[in-house]
C-alpha atoms as a PDB file:
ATOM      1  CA  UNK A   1     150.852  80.130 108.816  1.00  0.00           C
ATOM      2  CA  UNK A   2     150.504  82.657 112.222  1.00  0.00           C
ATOM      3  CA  UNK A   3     153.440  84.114 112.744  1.00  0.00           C
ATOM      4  CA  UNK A   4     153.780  82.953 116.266  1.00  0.00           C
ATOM      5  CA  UNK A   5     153.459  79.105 114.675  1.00  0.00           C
ATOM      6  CA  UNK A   6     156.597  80.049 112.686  1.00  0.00           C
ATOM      7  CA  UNK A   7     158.222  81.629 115.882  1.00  0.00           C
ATOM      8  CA  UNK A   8     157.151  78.234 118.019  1.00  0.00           C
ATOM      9  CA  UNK A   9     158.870  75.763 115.088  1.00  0.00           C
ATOM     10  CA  UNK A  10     161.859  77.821 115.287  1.00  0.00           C
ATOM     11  CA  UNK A  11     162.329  77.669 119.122  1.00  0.00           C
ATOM     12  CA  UNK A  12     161.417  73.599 118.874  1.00  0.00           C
ATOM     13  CA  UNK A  13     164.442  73.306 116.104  1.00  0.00           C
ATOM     14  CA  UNK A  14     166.489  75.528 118.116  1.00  0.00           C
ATOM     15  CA  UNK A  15     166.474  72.951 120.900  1.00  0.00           C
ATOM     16  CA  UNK A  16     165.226  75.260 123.761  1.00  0.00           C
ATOM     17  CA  UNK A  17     162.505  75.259 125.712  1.00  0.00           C
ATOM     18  CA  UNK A  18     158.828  76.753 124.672  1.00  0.00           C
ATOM     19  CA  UNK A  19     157.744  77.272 127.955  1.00  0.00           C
ATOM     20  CA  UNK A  20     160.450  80.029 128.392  1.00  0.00           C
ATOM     21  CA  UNK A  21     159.201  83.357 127.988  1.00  0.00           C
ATOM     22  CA  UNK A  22     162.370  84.805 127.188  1.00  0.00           C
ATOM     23  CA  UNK A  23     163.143  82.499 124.418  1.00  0.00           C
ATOM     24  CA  UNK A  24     159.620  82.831 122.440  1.00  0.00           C
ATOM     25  CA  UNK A  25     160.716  86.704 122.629  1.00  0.00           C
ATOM     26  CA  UNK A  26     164.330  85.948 120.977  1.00  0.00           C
ATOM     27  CA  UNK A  27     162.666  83.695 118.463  1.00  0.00           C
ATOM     28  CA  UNK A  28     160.702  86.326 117.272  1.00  0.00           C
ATOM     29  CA  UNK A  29     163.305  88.936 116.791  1.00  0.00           C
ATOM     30  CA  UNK A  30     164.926  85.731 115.104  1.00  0.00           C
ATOM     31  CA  UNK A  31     162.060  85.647 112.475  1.00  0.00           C
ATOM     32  CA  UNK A  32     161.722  89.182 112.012  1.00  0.00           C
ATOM     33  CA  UNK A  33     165.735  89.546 111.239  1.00  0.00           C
ATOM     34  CA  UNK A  34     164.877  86.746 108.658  1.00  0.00           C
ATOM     35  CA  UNK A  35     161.927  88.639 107.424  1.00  0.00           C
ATOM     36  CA  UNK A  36     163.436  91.873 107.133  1.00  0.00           C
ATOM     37  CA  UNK A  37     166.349  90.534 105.331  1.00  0.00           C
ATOM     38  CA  UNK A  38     164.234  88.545 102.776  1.00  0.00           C
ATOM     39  CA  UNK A  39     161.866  91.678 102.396  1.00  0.00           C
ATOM     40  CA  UNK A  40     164.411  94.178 101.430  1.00  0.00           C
ATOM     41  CA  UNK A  41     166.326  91.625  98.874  1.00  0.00           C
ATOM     42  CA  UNK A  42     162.525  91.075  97.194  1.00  0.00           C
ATOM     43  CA  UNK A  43     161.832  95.159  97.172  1.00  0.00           C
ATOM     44  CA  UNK A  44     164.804  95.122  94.729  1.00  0.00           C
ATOM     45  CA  UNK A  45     162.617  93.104  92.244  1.00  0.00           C
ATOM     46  CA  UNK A  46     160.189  95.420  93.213  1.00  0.00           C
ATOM     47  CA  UNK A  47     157.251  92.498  92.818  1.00  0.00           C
ATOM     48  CA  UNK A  48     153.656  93.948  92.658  1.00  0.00           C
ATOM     49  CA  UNK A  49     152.552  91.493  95.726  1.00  0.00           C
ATOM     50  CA  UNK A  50     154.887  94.324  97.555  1.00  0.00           C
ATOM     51  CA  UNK A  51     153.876  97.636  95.762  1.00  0.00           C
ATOM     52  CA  UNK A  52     151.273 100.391  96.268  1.00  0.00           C
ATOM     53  CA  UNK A  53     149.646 102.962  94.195  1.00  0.00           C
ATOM     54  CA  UNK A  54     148.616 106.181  95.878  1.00  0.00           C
ATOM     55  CA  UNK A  55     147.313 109.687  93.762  1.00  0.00           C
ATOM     56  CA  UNK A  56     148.742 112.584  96.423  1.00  0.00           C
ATOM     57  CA  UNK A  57     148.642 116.127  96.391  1.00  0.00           C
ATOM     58  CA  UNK A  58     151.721 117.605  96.688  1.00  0.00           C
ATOM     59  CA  UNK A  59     152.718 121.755  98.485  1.00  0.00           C
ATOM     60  CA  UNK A  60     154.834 124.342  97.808  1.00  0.00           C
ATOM     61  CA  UNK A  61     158.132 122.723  98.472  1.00  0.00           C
ATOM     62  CA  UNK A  62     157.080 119.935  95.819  1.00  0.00           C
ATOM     63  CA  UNK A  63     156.796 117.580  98.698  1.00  0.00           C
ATOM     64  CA  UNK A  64     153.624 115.196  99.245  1.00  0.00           C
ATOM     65  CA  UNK A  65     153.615 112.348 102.532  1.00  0.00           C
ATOM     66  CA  UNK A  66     152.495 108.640 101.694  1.00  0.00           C
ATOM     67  CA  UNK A  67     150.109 106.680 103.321  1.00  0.00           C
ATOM     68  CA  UNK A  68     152.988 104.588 104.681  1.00  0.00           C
ATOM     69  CA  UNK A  69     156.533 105.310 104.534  1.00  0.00           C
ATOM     70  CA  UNK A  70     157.851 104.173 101.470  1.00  0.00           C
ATOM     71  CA  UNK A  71     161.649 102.173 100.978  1.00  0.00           C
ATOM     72  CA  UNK A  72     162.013 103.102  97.302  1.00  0.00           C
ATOM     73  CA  UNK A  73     159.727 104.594  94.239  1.00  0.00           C
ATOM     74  CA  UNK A  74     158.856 102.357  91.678  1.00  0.00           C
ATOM     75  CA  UNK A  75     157.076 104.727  89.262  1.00  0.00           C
ATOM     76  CA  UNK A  76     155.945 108.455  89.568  1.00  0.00           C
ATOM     77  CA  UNK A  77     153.504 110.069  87.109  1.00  0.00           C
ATOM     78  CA  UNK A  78     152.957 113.584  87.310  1.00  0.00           C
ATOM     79  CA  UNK A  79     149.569 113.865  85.782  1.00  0.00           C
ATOM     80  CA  UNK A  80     150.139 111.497  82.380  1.00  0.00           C
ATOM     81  CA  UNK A  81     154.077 112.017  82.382  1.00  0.00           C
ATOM     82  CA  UNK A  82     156.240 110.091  84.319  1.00  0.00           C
ATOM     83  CA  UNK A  83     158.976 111.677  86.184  1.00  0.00           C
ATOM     84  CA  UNK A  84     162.818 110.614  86.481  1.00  0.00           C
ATOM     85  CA  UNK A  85     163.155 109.204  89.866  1.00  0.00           C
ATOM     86  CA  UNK A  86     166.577 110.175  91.154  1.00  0.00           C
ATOM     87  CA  UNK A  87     168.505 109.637  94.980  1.00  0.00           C
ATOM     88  CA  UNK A  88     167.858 112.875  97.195  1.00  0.00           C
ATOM     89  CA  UNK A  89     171.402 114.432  96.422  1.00  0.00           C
ATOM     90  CA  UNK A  90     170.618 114.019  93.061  1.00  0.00           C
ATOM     91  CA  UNK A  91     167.601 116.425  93.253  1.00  0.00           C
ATOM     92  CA  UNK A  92     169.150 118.561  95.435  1.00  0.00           C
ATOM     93  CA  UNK A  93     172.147 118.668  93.312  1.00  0.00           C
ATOM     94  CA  UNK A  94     169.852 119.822  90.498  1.00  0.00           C
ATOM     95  CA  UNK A  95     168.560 122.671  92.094  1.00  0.00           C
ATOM     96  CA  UNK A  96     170.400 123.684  95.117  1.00  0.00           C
ATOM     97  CA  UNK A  97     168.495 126.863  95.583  1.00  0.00           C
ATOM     98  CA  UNK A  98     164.720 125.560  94.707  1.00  0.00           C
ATOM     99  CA  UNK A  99     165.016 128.268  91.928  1.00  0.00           C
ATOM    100  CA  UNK A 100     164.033 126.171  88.604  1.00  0.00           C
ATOM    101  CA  UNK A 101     160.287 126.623  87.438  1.00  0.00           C
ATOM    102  CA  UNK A 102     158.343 124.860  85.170  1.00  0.00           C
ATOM    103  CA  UNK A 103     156.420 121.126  85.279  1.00  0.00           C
ATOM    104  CA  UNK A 104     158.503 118.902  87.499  1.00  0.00           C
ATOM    105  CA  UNK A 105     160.613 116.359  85.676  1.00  0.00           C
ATOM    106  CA  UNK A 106     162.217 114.540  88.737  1.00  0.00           C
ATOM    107  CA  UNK A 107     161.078 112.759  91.733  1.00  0.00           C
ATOM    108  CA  UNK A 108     162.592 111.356  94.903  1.00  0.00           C
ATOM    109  CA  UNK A 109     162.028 109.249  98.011  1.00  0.00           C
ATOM    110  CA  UNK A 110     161.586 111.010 101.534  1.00  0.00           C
ATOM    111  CA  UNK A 111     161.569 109.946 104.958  1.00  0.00           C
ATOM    112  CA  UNK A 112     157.691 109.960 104.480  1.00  0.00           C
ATOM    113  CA  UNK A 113     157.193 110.168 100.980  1.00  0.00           C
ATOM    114  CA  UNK A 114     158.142 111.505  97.702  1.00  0.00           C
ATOM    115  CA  UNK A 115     159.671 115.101  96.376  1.00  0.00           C
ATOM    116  CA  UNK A 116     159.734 116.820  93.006  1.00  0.00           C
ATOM    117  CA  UNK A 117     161.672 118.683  91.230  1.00  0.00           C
ATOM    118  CA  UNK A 118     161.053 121.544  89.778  1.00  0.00           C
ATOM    119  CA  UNK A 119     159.157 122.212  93.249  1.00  0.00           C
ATOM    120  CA  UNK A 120     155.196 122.691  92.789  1.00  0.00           C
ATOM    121  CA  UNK A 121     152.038 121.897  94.174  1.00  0.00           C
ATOM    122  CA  UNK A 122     150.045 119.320  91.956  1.00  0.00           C
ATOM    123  CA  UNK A 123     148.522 116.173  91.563  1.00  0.00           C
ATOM    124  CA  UNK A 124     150.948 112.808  91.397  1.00  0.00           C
ATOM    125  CA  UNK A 125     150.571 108.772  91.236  1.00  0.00           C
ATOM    126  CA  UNK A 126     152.985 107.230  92.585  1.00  0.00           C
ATOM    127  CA  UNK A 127     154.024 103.400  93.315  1.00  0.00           C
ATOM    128  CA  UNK A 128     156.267 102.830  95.628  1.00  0.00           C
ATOM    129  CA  UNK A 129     157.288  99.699  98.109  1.00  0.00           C
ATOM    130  CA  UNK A 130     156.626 100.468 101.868  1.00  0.00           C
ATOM    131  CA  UNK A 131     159.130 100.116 104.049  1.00  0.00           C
ATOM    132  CA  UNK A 132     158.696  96.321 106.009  1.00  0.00           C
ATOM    133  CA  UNK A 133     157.409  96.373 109.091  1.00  0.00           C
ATOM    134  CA  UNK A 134     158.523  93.838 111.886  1.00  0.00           C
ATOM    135  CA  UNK A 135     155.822  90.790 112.474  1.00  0.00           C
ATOM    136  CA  UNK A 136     153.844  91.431 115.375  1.00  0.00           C
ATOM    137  CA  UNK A 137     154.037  88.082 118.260  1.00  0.00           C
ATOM    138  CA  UNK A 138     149.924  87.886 117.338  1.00  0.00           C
ATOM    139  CA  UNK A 139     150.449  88.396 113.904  1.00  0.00           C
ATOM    140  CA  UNK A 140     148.150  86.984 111.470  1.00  0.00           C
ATOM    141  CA  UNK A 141     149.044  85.061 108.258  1.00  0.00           C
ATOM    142  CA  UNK A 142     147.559  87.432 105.959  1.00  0.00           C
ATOM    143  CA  UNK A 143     150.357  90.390 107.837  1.00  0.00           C
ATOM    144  CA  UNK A 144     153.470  87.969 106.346  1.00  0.00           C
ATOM    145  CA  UNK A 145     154.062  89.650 102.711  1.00  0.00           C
ATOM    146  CA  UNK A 146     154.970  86.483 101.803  1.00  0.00           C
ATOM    147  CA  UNK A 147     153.170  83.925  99.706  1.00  0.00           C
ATOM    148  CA  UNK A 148     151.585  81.605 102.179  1.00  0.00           C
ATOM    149  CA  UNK A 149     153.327  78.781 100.570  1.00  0.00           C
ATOM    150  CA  UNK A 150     156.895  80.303 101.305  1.00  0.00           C
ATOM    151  CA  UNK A 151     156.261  81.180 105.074  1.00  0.00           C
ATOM    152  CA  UNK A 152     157.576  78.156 106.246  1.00  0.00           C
ATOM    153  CA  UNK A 153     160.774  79.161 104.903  1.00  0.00           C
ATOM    154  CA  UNK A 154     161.448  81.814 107.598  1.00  0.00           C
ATOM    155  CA  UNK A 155     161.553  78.905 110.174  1.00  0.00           C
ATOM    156  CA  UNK A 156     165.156  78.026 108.289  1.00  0.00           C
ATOM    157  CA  UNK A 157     165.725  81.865 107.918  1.00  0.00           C
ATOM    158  CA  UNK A 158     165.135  82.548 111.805  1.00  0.00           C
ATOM    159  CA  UNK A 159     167.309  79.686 113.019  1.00  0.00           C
ATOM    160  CA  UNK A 160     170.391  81.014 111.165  1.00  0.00           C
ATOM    161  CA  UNK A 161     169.893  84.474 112.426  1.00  0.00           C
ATOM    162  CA  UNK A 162     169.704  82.733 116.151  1.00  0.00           C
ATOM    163  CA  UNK A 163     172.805  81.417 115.392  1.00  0.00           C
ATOM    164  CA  UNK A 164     174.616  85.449 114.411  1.00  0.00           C
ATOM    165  CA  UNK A 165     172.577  86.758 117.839  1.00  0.00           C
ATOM    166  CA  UNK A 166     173.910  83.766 119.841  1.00  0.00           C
ATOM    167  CA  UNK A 167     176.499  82.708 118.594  1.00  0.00           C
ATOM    168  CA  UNK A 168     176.400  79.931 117.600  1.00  0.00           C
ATOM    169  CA  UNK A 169     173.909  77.073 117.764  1.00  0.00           C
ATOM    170  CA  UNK A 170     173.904  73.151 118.035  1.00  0.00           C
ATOM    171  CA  UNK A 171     176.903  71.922 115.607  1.00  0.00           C
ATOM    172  CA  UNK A 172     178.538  72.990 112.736  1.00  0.00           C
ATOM    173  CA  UNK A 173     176.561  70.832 110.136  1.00  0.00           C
ATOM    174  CA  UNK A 174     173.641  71.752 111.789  1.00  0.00           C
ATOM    175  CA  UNK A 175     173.916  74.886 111.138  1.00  0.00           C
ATOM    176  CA  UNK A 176     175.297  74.317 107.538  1.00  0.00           C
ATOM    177  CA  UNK A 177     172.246  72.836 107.106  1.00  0.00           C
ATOM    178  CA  UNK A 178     170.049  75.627 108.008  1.00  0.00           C
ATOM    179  CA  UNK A 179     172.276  78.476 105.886  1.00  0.00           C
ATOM    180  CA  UNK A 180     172.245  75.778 103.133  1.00  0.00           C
ATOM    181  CA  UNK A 181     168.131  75.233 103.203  1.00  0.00           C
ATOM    182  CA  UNK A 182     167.640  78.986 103.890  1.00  0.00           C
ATOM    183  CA  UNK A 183     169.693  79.902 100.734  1.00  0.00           C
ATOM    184  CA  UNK A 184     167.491  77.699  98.474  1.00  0.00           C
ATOM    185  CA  UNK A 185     164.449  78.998 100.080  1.00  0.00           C
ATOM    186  CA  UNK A 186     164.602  82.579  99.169  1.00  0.00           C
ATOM    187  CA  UNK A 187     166.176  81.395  95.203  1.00  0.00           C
ATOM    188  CA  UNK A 188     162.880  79.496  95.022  1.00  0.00           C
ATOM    189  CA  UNK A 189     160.815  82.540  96.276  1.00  0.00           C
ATOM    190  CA  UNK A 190     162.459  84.985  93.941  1.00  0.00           C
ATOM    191  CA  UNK A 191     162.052  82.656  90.805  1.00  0.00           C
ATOM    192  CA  UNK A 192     158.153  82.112  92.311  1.00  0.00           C
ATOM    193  CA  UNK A 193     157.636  86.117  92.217  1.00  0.00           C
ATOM    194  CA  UNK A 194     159.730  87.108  89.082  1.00  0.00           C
ATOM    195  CA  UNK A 195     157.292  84.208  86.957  1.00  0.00           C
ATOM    196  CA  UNK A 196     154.752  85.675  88.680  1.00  0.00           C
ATOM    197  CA  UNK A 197     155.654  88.742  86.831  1.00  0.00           C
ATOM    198  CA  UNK A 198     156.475  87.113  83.438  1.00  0.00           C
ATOM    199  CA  UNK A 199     159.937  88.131  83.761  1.00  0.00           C
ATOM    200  CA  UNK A 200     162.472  86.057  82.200  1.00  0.00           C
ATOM    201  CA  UNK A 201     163.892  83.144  85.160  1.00  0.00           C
ATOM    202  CA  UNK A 202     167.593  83.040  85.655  1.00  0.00           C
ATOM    203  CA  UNK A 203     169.464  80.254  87.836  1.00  0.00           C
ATOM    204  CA  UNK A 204     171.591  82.126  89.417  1.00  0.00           C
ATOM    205  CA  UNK A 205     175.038  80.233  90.478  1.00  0.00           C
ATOM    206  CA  UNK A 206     175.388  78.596  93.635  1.00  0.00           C
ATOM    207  CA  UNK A 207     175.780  80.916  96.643  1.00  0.00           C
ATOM    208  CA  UNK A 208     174.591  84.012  95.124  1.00  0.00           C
ATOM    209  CA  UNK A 209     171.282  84.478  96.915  1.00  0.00           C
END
């Protein structure tokens, strides 16, 4: 589905006109605060649809940039071994003056990449998620990082985000509705990727998602 289809079914549900300009624009930012929000609850299952696998060369400071900026590490191998992946204060904590030598045995996410620790120039893997990056009003399907057969869910997504920008839209049960189908939408799309990757299912109680 093109992400200005799924923009264009949200404005018709939302009861306003298509032929404003103005609205197509708020529709989108909609979506995108429904896409954003189901993106970074999915990078926490860290599904492979949503990883990426670079080898990068790292400098002196132990320091090496991605090819897009990553939201968290999955897995960092410094030639066969794999490194500890820790938060930034963690790493600095560990060596505040960037005196330690020997093969690094920690790792962390950057602004633009990834860090190690003890700080050396060498070769590493690492998998990582990117961060999300908003759909685009001529987006095509294949830029959702969603499985095709979920993207209709962001239609149910979007219209309860226009309701927290607007507040507030058509009645009460209408909106109930929309939290209501919006909430079983992303519980079926995490059960869809975590079978994906034979990981054991759990129905998770009512309202958690």
């Amino acid at each position: 589905m093109q992400v200005n289809t799924i923009r264009d079914r949200i404005v018709e549900l939302s009861h306003q006109s298509g032929a404003d300009g103005e609205v197509r624009g708020k529709a989108l930012n909609w979506l995108n605060a429904a896409y954003l929000e189901v993106l970074n609850e999915l990078l926490l299952l860290a599904p492979h649809s949503l990883q990426r696998t670079e080898t990068v060369t790292t400098d002196s400071t132990g320091h090496a940039m991605l090819a897009t900026p990553p939201h968290a590490l999955v897995r960092v191998l410094w030639g066969a071994v794999p490194l500890a992946i820790v938060t930034p204060l963690a790493l600095l904590e560990a060596d505040p003056a960037a005196t330690v030598t020997g093969l690094p045995n920690l790792a962390c996410v950057t602004a633009t990449g990834v860090q190690v620790q003890p700080r050396q120039a060498g070769s590493a893997t690492v998998v990582y998620t990117p961060k999300p990056s908003p759909l685009a009003e001529d987006g095509a399907e294949a830029s959702i990082l969603l499985p095709p057969a979920f993207h209709d869910a962001l239609v149910w997504g979007g219209l309860v985000w226009s309701a927290l920008y607007e507040r507030g839209l058509g009645s009460s049960a209408e909106l109930q509705l929309f939290m209501r189908q919006w909430a079983e939408a992303k519980a079926r799309l995490k059960l869809h990727l975590l079978s994906l990757a034979g990981l054991p299912l759990r129905v998770a109680p009512a309202g958690e998602f």
